[in-house]
Protein backbone atom coordinates (compact mmCIF):
# COMPACT_ATOMS: atom_id res chain seq x y z
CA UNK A 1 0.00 0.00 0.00
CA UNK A 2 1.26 2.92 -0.80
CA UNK A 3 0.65 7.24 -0.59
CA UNK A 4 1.61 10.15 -2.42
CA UNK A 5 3.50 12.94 -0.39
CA UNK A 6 4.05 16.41 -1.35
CA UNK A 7 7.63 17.65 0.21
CA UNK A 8 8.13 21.22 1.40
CA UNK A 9 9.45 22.01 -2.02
CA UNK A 10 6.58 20.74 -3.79
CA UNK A 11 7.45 17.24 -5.59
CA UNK A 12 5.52 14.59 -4.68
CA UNK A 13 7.09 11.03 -3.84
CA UNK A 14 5.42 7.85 -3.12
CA UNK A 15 5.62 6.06 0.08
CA UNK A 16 5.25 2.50 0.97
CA UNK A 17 2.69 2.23 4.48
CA UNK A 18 1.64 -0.18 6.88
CA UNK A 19 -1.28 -0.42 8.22
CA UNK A 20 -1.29 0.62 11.85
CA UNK A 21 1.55 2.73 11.82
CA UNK A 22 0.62 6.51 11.89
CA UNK A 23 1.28 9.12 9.21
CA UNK A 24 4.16 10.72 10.59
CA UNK A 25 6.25 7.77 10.95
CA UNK A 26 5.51 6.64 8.01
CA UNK A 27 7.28 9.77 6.32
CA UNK A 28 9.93 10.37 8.89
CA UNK A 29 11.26 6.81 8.50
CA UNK A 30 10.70 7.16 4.80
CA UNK A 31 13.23 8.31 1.76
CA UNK A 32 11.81 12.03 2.54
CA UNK A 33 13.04 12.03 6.03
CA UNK A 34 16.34 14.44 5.52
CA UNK A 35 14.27 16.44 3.34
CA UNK A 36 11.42 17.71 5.17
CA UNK A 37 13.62 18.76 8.63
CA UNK A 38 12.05 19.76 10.81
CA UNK A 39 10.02 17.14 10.89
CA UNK A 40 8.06 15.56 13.87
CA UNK A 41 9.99 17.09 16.78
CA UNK A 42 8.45 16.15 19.15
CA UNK A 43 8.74 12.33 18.08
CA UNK A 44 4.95 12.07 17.43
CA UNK A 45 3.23 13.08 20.83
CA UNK A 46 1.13 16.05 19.72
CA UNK A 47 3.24 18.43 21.15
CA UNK A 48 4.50 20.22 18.44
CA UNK A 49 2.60 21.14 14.63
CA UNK A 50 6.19 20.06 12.48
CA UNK A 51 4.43 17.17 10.70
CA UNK A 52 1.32 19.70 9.69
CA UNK A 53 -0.19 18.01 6.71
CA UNK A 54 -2.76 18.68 4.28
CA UNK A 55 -4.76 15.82 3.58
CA UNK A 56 -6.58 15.02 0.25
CA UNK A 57 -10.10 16.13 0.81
CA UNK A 58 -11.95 12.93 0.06
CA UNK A 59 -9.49 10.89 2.37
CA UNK A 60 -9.65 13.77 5.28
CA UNK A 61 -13.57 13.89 5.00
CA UNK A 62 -13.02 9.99 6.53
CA UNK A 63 -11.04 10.54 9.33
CA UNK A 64 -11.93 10.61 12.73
CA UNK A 65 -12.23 14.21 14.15
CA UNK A 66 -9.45 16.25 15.50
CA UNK A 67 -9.03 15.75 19.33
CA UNK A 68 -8.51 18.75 21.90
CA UNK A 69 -4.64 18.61 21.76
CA UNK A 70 -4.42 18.59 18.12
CA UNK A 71 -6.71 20.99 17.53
CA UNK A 72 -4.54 23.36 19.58
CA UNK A 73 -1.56 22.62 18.15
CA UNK A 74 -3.15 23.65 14.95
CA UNK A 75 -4.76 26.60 16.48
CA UNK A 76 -1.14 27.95 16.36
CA UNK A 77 -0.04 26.88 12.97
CA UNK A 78 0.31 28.39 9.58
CA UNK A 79 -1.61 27.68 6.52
CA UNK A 80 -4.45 25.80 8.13
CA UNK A 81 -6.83 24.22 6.00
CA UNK A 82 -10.06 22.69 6.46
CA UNK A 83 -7.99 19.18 5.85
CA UNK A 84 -5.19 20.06 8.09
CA UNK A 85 -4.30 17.42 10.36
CA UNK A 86 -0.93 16.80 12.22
CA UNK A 87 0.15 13.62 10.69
CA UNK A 88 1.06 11.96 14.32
CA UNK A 89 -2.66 11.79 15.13
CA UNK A 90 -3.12 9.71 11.86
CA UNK A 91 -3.23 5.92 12.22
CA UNK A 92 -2.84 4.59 8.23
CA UNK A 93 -5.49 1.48 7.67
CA UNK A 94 -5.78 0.18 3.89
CA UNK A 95 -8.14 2.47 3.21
CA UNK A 96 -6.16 5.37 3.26
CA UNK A 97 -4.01 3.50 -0.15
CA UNK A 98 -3.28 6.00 -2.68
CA UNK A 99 -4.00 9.37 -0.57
CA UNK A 100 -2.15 12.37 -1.12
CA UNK A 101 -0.69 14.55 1.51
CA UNK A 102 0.96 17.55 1.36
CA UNK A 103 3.69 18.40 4.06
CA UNK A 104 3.66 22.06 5.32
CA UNK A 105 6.10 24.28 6.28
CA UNK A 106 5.45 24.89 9.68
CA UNK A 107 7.52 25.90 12.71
């Protein structure tokens, strides 16, 4: 299974997932990891908004709904979308094969 990822400079790479692991380790252990610094500070706890996201609508319009913490991190963050989601709150399941997701500058 695999998704599309926009870098910070705007090319998009594809990225083998598995299910259960979330978003943002997915990319940070990916090819794109060097790239993208900074990139998922924190180590994915919701403590920070470096793996900001923008999710393709139709996938984001399935997810579950933002919880308190990430909602503030987000509060706090540039370029927020209606599909903005911090990729460490993002569990991948099959469903989510061939989504796109563009990483933000954001820090």
């Amino acid at each position: 299974m695999n998704i599309l990822v926009t870098d910070k400079k705007g090319d998009e790479h594809e990225i083998e997932f598995t299910e259960g692991d979330s978003l943002a380790s997915t990319i940070f252990y990916s090819h794109l990891s060097v790239d993208i610094q900074p990139f998922a500070i924190c180590f994915f706890n919701c403590s920070c908004r470096t793996c900001h996201v923008h999710i393709e609508e139709k996938y984001a319009e399935k997810l579950p709904h933002r919880e308190d913490n990430e909602e503030l991190m987000l509060y706090t963050a540039t370029q927020v979308e209606q599909n903005s989601r911090l990729s460490c709150q993002i569990i991948m399941t099959k469903e989510m094969d061939g989504m796109k997701v563009a990483v933000q500058e954001d820090w």
